[in-house]
Protein backbone atom coordinates (compact mmCIF):
# COMPACT_ATOMS: atom_id res chain seq x y z
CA UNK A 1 100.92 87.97 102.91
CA UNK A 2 101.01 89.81 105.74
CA UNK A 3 104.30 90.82 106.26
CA UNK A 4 104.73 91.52 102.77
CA UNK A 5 101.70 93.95 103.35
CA UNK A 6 103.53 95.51 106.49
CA UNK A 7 106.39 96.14 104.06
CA UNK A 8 104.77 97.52 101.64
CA UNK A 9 103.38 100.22 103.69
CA UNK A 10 106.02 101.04 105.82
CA UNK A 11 108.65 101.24 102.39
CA UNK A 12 105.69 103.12 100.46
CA UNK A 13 105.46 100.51 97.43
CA UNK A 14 103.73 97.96 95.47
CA UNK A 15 105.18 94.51 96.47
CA UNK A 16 104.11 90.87 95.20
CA UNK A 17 105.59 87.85 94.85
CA UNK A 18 105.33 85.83 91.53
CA UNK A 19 107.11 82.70 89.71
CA UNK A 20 110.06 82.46 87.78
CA UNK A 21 107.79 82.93 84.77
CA UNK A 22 105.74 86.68 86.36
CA UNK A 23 102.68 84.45 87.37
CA UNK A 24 101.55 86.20 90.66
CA UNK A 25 101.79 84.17 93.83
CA UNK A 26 100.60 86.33 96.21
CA UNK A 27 98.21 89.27 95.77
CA UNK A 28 100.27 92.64 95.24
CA UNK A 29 100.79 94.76 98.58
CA UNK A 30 99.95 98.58 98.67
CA UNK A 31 99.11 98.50 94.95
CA UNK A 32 99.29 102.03 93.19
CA UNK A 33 96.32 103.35 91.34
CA UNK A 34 98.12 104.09 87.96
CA UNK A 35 99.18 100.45 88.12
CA UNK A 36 95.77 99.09 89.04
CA UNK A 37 93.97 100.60 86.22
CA UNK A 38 96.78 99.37 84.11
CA UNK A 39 95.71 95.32 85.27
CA UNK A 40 92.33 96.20 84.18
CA UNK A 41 93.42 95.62 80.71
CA UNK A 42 93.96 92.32 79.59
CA UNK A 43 97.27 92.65 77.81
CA UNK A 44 98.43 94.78 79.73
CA UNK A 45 98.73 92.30 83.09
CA UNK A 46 100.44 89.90 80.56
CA UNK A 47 102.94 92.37 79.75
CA UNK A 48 103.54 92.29 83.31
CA UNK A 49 103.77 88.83 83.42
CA UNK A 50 106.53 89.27 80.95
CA UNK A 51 108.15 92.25 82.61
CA UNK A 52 108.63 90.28 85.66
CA UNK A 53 109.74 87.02 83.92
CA UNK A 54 112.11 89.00 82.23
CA UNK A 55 113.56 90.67 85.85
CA UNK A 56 113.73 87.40 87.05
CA UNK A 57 115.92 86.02 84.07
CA UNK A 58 118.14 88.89 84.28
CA UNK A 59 121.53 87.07 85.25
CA UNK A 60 122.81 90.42 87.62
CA UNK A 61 122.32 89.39 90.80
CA UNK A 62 122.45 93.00 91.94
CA UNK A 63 119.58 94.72 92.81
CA UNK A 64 118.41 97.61 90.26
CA UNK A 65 115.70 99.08 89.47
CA UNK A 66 114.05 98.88 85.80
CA UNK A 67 111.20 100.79 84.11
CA UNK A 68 107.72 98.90 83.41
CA UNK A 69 105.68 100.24 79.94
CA UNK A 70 104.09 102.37 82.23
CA UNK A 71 107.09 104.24 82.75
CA UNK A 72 107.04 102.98 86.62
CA UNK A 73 110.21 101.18 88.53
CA UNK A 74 110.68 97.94 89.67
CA UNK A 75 113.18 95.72 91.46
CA UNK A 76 113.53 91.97 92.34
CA UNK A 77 114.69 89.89 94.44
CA UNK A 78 115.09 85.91 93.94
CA UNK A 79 113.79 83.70 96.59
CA UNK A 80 115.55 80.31 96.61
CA UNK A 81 115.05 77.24 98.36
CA UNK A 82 117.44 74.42 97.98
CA UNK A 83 119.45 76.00 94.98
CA UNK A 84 116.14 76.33 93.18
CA UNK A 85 114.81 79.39 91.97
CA UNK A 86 111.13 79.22 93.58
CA UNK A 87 110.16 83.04 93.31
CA UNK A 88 110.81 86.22 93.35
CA UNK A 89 109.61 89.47 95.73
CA UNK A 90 109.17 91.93 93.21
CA UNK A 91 109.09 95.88 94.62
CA UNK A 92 108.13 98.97 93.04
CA UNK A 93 104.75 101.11 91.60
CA UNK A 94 107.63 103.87 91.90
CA UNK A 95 107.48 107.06 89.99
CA UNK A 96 110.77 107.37 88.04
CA UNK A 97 113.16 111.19 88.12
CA UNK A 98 111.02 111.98 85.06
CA UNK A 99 107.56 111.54 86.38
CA UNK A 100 104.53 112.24 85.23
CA UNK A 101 104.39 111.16 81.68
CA UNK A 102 104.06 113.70 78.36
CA UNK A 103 100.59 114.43 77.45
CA UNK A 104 101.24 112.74 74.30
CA UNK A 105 102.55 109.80 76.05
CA UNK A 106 99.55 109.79 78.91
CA UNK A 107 97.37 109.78 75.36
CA UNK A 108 98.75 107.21 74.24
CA UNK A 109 98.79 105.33 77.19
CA UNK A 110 94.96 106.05 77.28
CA UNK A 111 94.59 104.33 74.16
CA UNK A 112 96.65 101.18 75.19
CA UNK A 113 94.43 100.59 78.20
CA UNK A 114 91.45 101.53 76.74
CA UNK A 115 90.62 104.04 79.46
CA UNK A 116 89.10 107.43 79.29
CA UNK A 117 92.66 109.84 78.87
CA UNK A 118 90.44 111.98 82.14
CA UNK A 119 90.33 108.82 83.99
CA UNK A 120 94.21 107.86 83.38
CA UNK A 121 95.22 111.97 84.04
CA UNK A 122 93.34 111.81 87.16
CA UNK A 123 95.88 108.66 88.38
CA UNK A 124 98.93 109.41 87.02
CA UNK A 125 99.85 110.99 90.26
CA UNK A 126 98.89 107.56 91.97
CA UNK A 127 102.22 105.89 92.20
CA UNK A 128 104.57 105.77 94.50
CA UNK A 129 107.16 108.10 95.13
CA UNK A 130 110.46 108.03 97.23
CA UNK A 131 112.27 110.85 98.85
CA UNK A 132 113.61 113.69 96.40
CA UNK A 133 117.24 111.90 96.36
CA UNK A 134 116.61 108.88 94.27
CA UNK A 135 114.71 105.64 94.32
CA UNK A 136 117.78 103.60 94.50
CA UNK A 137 117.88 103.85 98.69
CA UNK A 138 115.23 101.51 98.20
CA UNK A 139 117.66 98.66 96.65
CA UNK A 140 119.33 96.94 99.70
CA UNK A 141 115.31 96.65 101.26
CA UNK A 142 114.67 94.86 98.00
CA UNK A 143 116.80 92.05 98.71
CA UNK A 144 116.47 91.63 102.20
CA UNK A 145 112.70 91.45 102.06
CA UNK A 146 113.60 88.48 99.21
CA UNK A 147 116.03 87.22 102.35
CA UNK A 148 113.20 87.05 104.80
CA UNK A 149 110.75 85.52 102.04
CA UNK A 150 113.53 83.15 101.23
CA UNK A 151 113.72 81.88 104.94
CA UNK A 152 109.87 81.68 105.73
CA UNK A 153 110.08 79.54 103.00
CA UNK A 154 112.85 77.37 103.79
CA UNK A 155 111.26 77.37 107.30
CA UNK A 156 108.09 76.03 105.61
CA UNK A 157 109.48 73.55 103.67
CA UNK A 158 111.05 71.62 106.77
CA UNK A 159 107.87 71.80 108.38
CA UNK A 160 106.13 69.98 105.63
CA UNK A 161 109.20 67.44 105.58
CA UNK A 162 108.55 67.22 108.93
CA UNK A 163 105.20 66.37 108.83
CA UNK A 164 105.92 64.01 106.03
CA UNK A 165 108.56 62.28 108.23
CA UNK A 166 106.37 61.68 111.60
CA UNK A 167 103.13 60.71 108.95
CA UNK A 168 105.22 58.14 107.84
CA UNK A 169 106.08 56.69 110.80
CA UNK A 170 102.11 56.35 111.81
């Protein structure tokens, strides 16, 4: 959790790490505001759960980045262990070249949360945003903070077996 935290801040976005399926493993990192009031609803943080499934399923291994129903973007990266899928680091909170919404769609999106439209309008400029270029500079750090992931958890692993191997001998 903690170096996920330290990247998180030092990249400027939302990072978490869920299951192949969008269940959360860890708590999310630097979480944006727009995004948190989003979990509040119900439905909402299981169309998140879907979102991320559905990253996680996509079969290009290349990072991109995608937009969430909020109109936010977000990138994966698998973490495997043993040819398994066993998560993935999921990045983003990040406002996309269009940002902020239309009124009509920051109404709507009002609606969907079931949030006062003053209390979403007061957030919408709580997201992340990236230098003026493009949020795609961000897309090799996606995978190689999935990398590291990937080896703390390979690391982990053998330390179990380990453990497993020495308890057996007792």
């Amino acid at each position: 959790q903690r170096i996920q935290d330290a990247f998180a801040e030092i990249l400027g976005v939302t990072i978490l790490v869920t299951n192949h399926e969008g269940t959360e493993i860890t708590r999310s990192s630097n979480p944006c505001g727009l995004w948190e009031i989003a979990l509040t609803a119900p439905e909402y943080r299981e169309t998140y759960r879907r979102f991320w499934a559905d990253l996680g399923s996509d079969p290009d291994l290349n990072a991109r980045l995608r937009p969430d129903p909020l109109g936010l973007l977000w990138g994966r990266a698998l973490i495997e262990n043993g040819g398994q899928l066993r998560a993935m680091a999921i990045v983003g909170g990040i406002a996309s070249e269009d940002w902020p919404p239309e009124d009509r769609r920051i109404s709507e999106l009002a609606i969907e949360l079931a949030v006062p439209e003053s209390t979403l309008r007061d957030s919408v400029e709580q997201v992340h945003h990236t230098d003026t270029t493009s949020p795609d500079r961000l897309l090799p750090f996606i995978q190689r903070i999935g990398d590291i992931l990937e080896h703390i958890v390979a690391e982990r692993v053998e330390i179990v077996d380990r453990f497993e191997s020495i308890n057996e001998l007792i």
